[in-house]
C-alpha atoms as a PDB file:
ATOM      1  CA  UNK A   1       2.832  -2.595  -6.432  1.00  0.00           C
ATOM      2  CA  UNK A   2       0.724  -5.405  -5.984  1.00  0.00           C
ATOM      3  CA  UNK A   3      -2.490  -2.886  -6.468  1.00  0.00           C
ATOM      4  CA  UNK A   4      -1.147  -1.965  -9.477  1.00  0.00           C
ATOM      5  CA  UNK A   5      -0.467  -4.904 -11.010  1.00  0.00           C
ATOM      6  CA  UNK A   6      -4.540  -6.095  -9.831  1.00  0.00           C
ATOM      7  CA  UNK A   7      -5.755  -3.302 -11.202  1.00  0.00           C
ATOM      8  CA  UNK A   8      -3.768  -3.720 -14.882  1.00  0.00           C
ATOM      9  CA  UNK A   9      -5.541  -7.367 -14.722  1.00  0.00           C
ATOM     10  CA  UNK A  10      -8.941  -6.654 -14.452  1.00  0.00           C
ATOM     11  CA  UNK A  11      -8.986  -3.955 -16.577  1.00  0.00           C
ATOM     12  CA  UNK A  12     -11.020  -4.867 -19.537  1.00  0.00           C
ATOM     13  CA  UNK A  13      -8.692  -5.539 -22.739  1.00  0.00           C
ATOM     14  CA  UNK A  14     -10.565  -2.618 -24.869  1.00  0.00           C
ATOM     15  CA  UNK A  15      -9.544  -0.544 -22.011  1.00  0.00           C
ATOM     16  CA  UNK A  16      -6.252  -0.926 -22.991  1.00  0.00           C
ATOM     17  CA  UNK A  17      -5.699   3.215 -24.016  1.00  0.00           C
ATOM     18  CA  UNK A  18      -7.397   4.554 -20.673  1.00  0.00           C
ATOM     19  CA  UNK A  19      -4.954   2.081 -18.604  1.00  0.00           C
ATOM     20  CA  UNK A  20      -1.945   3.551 -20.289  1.00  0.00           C
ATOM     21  CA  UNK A  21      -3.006   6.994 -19.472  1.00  0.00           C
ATOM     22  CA  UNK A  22      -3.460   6.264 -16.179  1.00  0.00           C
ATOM     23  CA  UNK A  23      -0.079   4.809 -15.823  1.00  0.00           C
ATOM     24  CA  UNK A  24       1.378   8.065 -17.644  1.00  0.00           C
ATOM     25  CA  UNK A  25      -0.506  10.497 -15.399  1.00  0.00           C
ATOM     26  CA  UNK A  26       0.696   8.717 -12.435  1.00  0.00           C
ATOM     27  CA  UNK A  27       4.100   7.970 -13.498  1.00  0.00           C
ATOM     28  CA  UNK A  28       4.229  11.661 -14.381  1.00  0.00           C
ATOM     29  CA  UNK A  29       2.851  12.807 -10.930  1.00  0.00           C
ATOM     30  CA  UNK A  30       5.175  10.638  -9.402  1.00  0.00           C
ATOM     31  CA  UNK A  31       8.236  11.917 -10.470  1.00  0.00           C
ATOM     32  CA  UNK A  32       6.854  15.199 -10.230  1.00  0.00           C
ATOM     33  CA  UNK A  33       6.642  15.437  -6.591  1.00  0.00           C
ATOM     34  CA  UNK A  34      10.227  13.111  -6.423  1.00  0.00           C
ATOM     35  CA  UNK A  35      11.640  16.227  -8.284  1.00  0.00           C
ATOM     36  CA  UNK A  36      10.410  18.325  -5.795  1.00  0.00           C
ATOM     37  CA  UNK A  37      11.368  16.461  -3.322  1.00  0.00           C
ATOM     38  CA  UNK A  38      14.635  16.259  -4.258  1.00  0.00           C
ATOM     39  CA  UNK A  39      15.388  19.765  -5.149  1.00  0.00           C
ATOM     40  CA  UNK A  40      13.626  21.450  -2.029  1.00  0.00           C
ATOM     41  CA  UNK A  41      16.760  21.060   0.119  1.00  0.00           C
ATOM     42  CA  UNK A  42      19.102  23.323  -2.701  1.00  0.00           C
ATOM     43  CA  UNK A  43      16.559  26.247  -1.374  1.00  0.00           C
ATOM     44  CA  UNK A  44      18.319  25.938   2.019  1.00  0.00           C
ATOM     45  CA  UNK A  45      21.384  26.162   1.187  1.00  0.00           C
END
């Protein structure tokens, strides 16, 4: 988390739009694949 948070502060403050999208895609990716994660197991049953 600590990456994250580095990265957030040296982005440049007019970056401000291309930071947030990075955060979505990620966030989105994220629970993606914890989704999947999650779910995979109800296909053994």
């Amino acid at each position: 988390m600590n990456d994250l948070t580095a990265l957030l502060a040296a982005a440049p403050a007019g970056d401000g739009i291309g930071v947030l999208r990075w955060v979505l895609i990620v966030s989105v990716v994220g629970i993606v694949l914890l989704a999947w994660f999650l779910l995979r197991g109800y296909g053994d049953k």
